[in-house]
Structure formats: C-alpha cells, structure tokens
PDB file of N, CA and C in Angstrom:
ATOM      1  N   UNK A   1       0.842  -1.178   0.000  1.00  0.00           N
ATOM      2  CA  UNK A   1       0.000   0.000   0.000  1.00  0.00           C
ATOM      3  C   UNK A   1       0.886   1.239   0.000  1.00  0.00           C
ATOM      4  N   UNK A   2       0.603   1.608  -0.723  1.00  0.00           N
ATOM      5  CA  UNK A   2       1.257   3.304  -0.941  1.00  0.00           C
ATOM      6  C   UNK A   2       0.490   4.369  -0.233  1.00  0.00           C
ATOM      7  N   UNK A   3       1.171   5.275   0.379  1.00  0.00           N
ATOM      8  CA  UNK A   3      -0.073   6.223   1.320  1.00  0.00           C
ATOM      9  C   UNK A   3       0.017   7.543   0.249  1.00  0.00           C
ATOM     10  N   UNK A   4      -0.879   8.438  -0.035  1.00  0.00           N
ATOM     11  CA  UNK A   4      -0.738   9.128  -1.095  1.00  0.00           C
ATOM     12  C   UNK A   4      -1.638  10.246  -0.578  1.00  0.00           C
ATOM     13  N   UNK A   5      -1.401  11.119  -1.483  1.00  0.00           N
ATOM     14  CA  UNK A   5      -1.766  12.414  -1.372  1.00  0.00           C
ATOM     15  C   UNK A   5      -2.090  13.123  -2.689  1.00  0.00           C
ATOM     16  N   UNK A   6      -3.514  13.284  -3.571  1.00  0.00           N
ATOM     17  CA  UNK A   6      -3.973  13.650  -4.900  1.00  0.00           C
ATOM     18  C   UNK A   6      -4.595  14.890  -4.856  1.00  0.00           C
ATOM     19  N   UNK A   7      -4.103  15.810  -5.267  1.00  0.00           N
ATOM     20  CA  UNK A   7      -4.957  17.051  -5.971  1.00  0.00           C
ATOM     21  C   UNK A   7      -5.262  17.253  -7.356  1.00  0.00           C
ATOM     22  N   UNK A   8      -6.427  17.554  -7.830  1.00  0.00           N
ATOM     23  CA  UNK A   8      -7.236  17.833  -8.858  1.00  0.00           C
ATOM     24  C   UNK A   8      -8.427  18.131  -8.931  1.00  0.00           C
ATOM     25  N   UNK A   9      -9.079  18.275 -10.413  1.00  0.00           N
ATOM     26  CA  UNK A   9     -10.214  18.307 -10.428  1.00  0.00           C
ATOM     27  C   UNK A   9     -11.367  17.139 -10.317  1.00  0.00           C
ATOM     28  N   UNK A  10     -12.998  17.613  -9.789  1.00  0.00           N
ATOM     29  CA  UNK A  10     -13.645  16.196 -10.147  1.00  0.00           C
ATOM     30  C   UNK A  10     -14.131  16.555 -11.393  1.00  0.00           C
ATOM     31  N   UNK A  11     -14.359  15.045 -11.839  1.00  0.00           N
ATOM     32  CA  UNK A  11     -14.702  14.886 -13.124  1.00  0.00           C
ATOM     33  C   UNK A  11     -15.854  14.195 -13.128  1.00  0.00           C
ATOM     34  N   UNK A  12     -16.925  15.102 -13.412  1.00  0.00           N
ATOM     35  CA  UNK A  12     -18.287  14.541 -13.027  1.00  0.00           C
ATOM     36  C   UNK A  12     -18.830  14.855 -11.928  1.00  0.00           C
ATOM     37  N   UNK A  13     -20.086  14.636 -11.289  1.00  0.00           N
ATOM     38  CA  UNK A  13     -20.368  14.351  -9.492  1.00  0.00           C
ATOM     39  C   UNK A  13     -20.233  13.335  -9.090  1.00  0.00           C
ATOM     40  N   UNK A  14     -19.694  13.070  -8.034  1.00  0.00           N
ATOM     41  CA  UNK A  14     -19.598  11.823  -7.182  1.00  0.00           C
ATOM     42  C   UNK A  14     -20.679  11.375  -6.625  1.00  0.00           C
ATOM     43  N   UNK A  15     -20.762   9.863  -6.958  1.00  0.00           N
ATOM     44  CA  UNK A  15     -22.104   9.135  -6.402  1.00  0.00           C
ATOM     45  C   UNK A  15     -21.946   8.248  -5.504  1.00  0.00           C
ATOM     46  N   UNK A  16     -23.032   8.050  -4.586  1.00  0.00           N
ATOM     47  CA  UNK A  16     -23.279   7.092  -3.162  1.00  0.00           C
ATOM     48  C   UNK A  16     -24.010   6.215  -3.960  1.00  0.00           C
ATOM     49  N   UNK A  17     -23.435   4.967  -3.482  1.00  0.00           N
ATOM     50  CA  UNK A  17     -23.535   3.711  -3.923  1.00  0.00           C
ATOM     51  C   UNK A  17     -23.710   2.910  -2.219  1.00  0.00           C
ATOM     52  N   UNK A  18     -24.261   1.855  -2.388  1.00  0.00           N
ATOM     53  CA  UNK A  18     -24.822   1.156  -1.223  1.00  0.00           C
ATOM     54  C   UNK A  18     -23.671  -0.321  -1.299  1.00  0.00           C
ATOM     55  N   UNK A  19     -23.291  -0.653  -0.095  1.00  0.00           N
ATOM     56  CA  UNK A  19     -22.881  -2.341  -0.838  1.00  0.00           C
ATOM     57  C   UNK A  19     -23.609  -3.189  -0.225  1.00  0.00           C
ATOM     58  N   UNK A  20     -23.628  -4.745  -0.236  1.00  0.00           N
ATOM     59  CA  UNK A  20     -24.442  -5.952  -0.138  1.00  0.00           C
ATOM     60  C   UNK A  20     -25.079  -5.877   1.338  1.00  0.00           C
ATOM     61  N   UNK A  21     -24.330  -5.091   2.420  1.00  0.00           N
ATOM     62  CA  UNK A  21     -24.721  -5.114   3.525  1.00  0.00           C
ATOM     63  C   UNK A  21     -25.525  -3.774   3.765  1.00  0.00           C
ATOM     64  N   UNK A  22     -25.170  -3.105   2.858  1.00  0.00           N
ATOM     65  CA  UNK A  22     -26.336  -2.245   3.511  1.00  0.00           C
ATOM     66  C   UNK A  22     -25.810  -0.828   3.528  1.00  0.00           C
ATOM     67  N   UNK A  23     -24.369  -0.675   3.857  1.00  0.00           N
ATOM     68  CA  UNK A  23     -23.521   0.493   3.917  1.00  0.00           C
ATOM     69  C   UNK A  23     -23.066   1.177   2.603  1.00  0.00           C
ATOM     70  N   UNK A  24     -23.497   2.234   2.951  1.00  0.00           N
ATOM     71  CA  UNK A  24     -22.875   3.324   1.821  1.00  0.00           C
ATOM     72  C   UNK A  24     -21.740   3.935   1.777  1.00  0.00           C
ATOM     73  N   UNK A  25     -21.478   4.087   0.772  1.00  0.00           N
ATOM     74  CA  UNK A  25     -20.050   4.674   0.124  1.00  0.00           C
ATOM     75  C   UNK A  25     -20.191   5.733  -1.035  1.00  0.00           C
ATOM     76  N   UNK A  26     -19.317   6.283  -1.178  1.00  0.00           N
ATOM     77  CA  UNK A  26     -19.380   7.116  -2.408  1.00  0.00           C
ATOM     78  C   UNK A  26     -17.881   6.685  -3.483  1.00  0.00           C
ATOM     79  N   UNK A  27     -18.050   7.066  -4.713  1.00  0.00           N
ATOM     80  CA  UNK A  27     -17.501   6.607  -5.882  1.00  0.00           C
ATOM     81  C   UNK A  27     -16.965   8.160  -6.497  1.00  0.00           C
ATOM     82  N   UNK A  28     -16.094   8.551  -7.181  1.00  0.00           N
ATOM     83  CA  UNK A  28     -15.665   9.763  -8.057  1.00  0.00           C
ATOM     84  C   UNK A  28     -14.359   9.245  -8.629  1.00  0.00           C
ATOM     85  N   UNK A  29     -14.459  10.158  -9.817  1.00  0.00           N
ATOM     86  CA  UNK A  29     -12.746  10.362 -10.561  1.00  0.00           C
ATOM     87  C   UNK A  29     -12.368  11.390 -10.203  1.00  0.00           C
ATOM     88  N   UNK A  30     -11.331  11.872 -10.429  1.00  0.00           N
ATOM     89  CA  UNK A  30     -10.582  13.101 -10.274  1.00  0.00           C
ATOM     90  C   UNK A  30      -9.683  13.085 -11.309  1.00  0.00           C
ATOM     91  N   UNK A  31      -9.333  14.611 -11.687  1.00  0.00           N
ATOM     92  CA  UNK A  31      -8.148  14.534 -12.806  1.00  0.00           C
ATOM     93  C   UNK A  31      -7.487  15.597 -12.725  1.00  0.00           C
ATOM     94  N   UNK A  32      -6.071  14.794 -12.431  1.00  0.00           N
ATOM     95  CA  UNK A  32      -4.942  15.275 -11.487  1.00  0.00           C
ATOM     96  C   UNK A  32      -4.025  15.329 -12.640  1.00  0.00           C
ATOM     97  N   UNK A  33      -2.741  16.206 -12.503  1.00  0.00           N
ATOM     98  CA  UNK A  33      -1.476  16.683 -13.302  1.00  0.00           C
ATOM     99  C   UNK A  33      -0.628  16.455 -12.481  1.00  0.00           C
ATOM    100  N   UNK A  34       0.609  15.913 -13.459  1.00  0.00           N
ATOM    101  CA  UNK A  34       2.065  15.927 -12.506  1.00  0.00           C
ATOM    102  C   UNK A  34       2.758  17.418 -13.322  1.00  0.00           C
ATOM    103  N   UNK A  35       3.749  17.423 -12.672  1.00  0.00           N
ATOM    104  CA  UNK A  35       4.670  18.388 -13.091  1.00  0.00           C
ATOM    105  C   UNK A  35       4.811  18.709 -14.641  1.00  0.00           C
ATOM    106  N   UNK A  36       5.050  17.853 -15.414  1.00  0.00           N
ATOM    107  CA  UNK A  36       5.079  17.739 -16.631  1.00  0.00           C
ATOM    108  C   UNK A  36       3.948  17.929 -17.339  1.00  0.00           C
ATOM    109  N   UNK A  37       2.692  18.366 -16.532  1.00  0.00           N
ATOM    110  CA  UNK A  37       1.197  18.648 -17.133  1.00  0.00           C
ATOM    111  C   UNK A  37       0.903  17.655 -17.973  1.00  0.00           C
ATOM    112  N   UNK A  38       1.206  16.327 -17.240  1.00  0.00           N
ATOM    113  CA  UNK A  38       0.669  15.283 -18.113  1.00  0.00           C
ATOM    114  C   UNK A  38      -0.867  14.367 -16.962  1.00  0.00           C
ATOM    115  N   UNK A  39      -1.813  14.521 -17.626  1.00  0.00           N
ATOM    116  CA  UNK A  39      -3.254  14.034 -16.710  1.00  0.00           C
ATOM    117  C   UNK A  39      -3.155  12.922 -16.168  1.00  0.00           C
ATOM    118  N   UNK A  40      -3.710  12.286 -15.143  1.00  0.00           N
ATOM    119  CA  UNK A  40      -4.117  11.462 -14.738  1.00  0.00           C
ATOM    120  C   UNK A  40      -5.314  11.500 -14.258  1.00  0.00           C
ATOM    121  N   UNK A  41      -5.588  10.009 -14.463  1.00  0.00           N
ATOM    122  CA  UNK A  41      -7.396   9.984 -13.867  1.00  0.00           C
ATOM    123  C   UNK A  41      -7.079   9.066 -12.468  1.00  0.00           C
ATOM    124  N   UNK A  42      -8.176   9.466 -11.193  1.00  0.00           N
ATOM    125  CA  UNK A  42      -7.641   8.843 -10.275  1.00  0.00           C
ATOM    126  C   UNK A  42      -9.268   8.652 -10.401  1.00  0.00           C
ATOM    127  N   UNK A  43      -9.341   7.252  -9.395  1.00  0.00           N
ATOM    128  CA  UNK A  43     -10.760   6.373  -9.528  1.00  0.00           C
ATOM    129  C   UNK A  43     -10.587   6.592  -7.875  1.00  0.00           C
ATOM    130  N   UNK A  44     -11.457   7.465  -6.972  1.00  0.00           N
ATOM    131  CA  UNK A  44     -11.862   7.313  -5.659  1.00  0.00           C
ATOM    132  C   UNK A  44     -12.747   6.822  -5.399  1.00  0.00           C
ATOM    133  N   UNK A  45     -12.619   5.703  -4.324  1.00  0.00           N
ATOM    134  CA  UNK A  45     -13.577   5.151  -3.550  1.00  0.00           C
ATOM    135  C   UNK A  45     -13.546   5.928  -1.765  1.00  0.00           C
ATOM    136  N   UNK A  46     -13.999   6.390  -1.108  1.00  0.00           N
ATOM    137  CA  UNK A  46     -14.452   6.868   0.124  1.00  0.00           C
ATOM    138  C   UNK A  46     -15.609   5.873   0.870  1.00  0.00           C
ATOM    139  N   UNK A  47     -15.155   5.160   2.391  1.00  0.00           N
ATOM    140  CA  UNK A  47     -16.046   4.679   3.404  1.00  0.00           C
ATOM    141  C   UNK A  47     -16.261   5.318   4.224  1.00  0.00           C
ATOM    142  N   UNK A  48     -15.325   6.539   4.510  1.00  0.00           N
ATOM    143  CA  UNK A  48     -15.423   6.980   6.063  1.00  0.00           C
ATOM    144  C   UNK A  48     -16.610   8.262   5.866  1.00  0.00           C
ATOM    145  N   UNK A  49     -17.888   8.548   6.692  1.00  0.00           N
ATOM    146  CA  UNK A  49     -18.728   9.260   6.987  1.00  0.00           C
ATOM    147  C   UNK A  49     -18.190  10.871   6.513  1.00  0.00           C
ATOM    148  N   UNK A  50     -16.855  11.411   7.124  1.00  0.00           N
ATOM    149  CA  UNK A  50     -16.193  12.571   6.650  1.00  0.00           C
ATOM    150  C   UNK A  50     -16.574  12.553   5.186  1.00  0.00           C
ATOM    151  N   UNK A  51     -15.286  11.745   4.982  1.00  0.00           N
ATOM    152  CA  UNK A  51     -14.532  12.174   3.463  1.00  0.00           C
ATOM    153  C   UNK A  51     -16.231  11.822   2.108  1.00  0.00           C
ATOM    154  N   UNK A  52     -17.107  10.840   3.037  1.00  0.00           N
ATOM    155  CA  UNK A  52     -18.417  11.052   1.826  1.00  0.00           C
ATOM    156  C   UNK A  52     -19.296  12.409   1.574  1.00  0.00           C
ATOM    157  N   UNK A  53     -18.949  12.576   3.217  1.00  0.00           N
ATOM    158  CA  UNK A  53     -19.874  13.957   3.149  1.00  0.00           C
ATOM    159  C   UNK A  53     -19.464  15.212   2.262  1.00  0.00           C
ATOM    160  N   UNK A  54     -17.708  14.992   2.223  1.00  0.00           N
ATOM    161  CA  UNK A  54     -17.385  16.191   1.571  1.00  0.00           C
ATOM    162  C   UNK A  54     -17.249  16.163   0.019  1.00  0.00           C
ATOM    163  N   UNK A  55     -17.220  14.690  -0.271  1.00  0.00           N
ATOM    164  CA  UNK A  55     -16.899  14.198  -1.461  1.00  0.00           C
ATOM    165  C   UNK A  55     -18.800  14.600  -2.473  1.00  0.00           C
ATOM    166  N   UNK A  56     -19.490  14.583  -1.482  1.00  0.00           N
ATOM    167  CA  UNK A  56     -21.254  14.685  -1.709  1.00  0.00           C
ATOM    168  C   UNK A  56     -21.645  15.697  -1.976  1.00  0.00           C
ATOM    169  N   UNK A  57     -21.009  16.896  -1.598  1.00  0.00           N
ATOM    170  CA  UNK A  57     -20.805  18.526  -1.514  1.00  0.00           C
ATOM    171  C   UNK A  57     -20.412  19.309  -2.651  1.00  0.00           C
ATOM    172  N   UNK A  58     -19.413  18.156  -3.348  1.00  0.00           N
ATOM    173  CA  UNK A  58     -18.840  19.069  -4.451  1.00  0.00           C
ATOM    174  C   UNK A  58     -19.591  18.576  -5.862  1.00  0.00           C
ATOM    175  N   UNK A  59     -19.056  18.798  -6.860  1.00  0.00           N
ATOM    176  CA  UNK A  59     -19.998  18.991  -7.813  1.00  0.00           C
ATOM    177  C   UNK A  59     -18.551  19.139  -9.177  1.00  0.00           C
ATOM    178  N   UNK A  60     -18.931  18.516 -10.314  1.00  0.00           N
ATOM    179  CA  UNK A  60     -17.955  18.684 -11.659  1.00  0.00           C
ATOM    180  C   UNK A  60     -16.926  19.860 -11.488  1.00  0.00           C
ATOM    181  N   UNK A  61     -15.884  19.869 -11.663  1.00  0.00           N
ATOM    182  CA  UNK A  61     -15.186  20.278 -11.934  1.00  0.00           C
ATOM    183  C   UNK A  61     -13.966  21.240 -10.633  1.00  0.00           C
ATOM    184  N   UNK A  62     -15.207  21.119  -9.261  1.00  0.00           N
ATOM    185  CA  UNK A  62     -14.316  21.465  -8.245  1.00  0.00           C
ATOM    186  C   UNK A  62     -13.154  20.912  -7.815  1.00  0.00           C
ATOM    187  N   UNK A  63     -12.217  21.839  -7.573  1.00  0.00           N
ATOM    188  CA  UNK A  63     -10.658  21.827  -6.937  1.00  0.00           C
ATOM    189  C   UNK A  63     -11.122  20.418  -5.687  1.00  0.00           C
ATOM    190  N   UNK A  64     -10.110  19.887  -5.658  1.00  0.00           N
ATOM    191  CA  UNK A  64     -10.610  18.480  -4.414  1.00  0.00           C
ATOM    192  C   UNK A  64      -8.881  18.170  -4.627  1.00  0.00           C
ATOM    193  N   UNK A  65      -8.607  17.640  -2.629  1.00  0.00           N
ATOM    194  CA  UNK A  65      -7.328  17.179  -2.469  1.00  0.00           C
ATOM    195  C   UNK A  65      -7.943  15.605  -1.616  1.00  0.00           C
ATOM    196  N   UNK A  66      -7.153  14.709  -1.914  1.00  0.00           N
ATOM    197  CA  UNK A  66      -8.021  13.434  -1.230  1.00  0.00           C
ATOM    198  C   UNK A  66      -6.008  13.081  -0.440  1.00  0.00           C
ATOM    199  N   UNK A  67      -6.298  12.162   0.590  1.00  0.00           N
ATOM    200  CA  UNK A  67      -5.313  11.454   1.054  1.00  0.00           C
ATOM    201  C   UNK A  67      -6.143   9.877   1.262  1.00  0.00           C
ATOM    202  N   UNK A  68      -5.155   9.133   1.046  1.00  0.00           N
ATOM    203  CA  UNK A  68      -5.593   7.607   1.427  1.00  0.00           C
ATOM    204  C   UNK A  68      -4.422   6.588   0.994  1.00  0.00           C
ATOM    205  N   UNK A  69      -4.957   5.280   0.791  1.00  0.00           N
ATOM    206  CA  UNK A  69      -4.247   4.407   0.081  1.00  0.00           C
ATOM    207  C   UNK A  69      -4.573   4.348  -1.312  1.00  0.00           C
ATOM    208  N   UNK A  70      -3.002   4.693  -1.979  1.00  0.00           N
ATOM    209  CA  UNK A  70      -3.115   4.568  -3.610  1.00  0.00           C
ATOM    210  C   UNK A  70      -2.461   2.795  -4.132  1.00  0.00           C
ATOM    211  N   UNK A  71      -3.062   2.917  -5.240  1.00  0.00           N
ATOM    212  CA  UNK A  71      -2.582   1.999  -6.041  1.00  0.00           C
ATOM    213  C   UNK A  71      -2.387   2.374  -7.325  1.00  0.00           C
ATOM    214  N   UNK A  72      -1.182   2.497  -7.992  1.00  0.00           N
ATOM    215  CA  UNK A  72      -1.081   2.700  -9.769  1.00  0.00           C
ATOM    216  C   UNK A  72      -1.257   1.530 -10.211  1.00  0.00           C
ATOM    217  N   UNK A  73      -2.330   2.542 -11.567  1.00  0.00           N
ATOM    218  CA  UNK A  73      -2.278   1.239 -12.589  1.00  0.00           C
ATOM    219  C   UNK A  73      -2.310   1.556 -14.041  1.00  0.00           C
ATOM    220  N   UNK A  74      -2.743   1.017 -14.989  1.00  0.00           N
ATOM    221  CA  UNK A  74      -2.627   1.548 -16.051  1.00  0.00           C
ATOM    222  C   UNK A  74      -3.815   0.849 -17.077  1.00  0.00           C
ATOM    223  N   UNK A  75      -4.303   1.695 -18.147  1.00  0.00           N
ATOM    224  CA  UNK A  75      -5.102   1.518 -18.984  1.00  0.00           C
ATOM    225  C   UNK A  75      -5.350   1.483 -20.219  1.00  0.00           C
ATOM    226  N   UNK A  76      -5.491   1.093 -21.019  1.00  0.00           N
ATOM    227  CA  UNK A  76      -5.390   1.382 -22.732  1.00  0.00           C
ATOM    228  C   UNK A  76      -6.924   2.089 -23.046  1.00  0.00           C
ATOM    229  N   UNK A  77      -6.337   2.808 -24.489  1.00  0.00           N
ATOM    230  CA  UNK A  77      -7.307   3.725 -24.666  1.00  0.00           C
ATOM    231  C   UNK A  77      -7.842   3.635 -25.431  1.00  0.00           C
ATOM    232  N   UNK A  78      -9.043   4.209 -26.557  1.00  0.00           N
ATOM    233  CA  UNK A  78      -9.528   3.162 -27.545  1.00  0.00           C
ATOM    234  C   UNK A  78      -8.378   3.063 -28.545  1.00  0.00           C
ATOM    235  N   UNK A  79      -7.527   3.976 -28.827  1.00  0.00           N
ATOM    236  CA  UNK A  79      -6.392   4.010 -30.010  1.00  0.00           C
ATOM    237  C   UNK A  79      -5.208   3.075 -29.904  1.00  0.00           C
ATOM    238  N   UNK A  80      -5.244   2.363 -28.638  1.00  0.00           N
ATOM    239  CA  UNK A  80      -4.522   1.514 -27.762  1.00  0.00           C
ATOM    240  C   UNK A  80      -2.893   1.853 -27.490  1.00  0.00           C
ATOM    241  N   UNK A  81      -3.309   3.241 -26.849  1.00  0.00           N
ATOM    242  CA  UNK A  81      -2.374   3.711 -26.052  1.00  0.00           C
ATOM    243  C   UNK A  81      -2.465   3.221 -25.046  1.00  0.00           C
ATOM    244  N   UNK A  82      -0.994   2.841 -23.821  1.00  0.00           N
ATOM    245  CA  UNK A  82      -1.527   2.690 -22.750  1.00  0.00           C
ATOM    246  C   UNK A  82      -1.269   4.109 -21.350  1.00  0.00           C
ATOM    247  N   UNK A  83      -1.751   3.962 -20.748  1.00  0.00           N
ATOM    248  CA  UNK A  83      -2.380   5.203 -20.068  1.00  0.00           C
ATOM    249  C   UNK A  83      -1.770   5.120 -18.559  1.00  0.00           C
ATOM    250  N   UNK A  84      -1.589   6.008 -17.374  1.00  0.00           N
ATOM    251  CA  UNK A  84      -1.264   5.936 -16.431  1.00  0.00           C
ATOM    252  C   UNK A  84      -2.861   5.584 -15.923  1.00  0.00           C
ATOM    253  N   UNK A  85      -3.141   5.387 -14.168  1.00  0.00           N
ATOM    254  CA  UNK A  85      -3.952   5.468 -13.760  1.00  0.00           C
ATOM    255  C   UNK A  85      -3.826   5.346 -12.262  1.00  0.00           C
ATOM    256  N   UNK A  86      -4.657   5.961 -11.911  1.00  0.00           N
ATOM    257  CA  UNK A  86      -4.905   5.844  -9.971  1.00  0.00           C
ATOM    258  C   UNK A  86      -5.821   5.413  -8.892  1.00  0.00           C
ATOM    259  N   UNK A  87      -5.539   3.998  -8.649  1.00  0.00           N
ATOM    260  CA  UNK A  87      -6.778   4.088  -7.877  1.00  0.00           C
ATOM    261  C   UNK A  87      -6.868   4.579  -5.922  1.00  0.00           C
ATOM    262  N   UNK A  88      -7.627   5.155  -5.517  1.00  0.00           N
ATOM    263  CA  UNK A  88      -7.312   5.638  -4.068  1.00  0.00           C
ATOM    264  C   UNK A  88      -8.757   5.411  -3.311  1.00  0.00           C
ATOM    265  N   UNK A  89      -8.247   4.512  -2.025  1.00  0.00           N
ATOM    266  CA  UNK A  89      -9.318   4.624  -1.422  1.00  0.00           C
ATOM    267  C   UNK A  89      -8.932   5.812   0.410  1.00  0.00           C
ATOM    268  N   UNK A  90     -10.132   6.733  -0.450  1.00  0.00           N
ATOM    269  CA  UNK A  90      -9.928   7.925   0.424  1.00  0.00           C
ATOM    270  C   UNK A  90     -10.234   7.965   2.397  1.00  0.00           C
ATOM    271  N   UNK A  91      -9.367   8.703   2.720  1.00  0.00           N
ATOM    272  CA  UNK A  91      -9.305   8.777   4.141  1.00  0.00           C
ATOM    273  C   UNK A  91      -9.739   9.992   4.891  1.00  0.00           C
ATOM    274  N   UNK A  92      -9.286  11.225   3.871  1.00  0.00           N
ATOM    275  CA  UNK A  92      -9.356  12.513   4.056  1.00  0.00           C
ATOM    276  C   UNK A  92      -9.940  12.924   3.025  1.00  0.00           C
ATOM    277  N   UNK A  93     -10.431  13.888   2.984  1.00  0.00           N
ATOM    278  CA  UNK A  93     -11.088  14.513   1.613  1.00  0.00           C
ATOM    279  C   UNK A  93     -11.053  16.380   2.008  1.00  0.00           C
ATOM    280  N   UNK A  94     -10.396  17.093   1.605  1.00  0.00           N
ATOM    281  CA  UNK A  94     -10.032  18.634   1.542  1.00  0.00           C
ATOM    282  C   UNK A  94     -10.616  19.196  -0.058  1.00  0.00           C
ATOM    283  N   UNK A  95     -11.202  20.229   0.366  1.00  0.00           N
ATOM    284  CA  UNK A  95     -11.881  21.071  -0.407  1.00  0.00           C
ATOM    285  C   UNK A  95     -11.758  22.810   0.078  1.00  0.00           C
ATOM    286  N   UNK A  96     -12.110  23.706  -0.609  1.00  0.00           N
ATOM    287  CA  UNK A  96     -12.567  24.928  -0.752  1.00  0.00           C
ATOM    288  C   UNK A  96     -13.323  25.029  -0.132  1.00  0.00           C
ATOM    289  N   UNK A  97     -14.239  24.393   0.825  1.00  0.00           N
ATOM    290  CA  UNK A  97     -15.044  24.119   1.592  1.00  0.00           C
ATOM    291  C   UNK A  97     -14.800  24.143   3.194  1.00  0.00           C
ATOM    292  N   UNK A  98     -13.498  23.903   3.244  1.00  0.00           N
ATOM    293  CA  UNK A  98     -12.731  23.166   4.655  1.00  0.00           C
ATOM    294  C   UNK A  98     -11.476  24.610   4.774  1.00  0.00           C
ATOM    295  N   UNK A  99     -11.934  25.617   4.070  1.00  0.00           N
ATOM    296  CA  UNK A  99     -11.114  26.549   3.852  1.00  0.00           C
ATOM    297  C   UNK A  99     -11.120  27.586   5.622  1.00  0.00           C
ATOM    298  N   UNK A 100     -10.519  27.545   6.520  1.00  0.00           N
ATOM    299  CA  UNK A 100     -10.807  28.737   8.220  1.00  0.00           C
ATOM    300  C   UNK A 100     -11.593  29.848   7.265  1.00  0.00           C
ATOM    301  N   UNK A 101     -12.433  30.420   7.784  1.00  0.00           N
ATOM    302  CA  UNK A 101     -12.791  31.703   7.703  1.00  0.00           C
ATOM    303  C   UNK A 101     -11.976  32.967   8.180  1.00  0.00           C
ATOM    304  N   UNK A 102     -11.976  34.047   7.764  1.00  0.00           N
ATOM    305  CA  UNK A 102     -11.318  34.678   7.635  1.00  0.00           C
ATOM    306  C   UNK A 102     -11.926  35.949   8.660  1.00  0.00           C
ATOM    307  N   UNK A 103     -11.201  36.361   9.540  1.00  0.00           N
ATOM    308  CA  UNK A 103     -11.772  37.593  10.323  1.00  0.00           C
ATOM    309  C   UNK A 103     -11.935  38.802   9.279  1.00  0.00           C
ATOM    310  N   UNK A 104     -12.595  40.121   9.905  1.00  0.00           N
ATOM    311  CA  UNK A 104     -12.933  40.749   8.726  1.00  0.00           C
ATOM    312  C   UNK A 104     -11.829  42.014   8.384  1.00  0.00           C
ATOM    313  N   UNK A 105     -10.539  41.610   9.180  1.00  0.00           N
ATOM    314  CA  UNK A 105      -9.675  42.558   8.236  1.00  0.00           C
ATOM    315  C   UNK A 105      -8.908  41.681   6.928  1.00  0.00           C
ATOM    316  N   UNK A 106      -9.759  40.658   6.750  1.00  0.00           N
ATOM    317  CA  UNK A 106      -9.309  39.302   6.158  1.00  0.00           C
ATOM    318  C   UNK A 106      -8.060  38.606   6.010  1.00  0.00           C
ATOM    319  N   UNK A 107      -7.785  38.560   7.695  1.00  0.00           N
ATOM    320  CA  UNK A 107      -6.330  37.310   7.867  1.00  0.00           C
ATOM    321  C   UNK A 107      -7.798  36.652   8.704  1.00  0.00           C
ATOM    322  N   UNK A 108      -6.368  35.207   8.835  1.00  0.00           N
ATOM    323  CA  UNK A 108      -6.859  34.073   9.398  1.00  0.00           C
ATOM    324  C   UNK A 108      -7.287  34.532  11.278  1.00  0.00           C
ATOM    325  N   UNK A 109      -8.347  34.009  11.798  1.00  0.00           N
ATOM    326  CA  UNK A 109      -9.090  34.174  13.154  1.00  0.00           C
ATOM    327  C   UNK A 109      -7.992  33.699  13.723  1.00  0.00           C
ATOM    328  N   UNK A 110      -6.626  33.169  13.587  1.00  0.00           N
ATOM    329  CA  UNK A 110      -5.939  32.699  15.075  1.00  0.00           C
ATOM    330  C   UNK A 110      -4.487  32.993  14.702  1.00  0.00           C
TER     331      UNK A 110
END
C-alpha cells in the first residue's frame, strides 16, 4: 500500500452507492497533473462518513485534495495507447469548503 496524497479536479459528481450489507459509500474520478502537465485519472472510492460527506458537496469540476491508500495502474485507450492510472481509497477529503474563515480585516481568526 502506498499512502498518497492527490490534488485535482472532479470529473463529473460523485455518487453514493450502497454495498451488499447495507452500507454506503461514495464513488468519483478526479483529474490530477504531474509536473510535466501530463493528466491522470484517479478512480476514488471513500467509506469513512467525513470524506463522503465532503466528497457529496462538491460537484464537476471542483478543486478536491483526497489522502488515502493509492494503487497505480494503467489503462489502454480506444487508439490503444496505454495510459497511467490511480486508484485511491480515500481517508481525508479537503476542499474549498474546509477553507478557516477569515476575520474581517481578512487574515486568518488565530
């Protein structure tokens, strides 16, 4: 297990999905750049109550940072390139959302 740390965009909205027992989860991609501004698609899965709630909040195309366990992998494309890929099952989930508020000479309250 690789412990990882992904920033990007989502791609799409993220959906809550149920499994056999009963418990829900949520599902999203994200599409993340390395240095070289070359894309990656990362495939998130989220269990923990947090990271669904925040993952539930956002909406196509918002800024999103996830931490969890990654796994690389890779994919071919229809032209049969093959492709990087990421899968992460999320622990943390950070957004624009999770941003301190700002006192009103606008620095940070502490």
């Amino acid at each position: 297990m690789i412990d990882g740390l992904v920033a990007g965009r989502l791609m799409g909205d993220a959906s809550r999905r149920v499994d056999k027992a009963g418990r829900p989860f949520m599902v999203a991609r994200v599409l993340a750049r390395n240095k070289a501004d070359e894309e990656f698609i990362v495939n998130v899965i989220a269990f923990d109550d947090a990271a669904c709630a925040a993952l539930r909040a956002l909406a196509d195309g918002d800024a999103i940072a996830l931490a969890g366990a990654l796994t690389p992998k890779v994919w071919t494309d229809k032209q049969g390139v093959v492709r990087p890929s990421l899968d992460l099952v999320a622990t943390r989930v950070l957004t624009a959302h999770h941003a301190a508020p700002t006192s009103d000479d606008g620095k940070p309250p502490f």
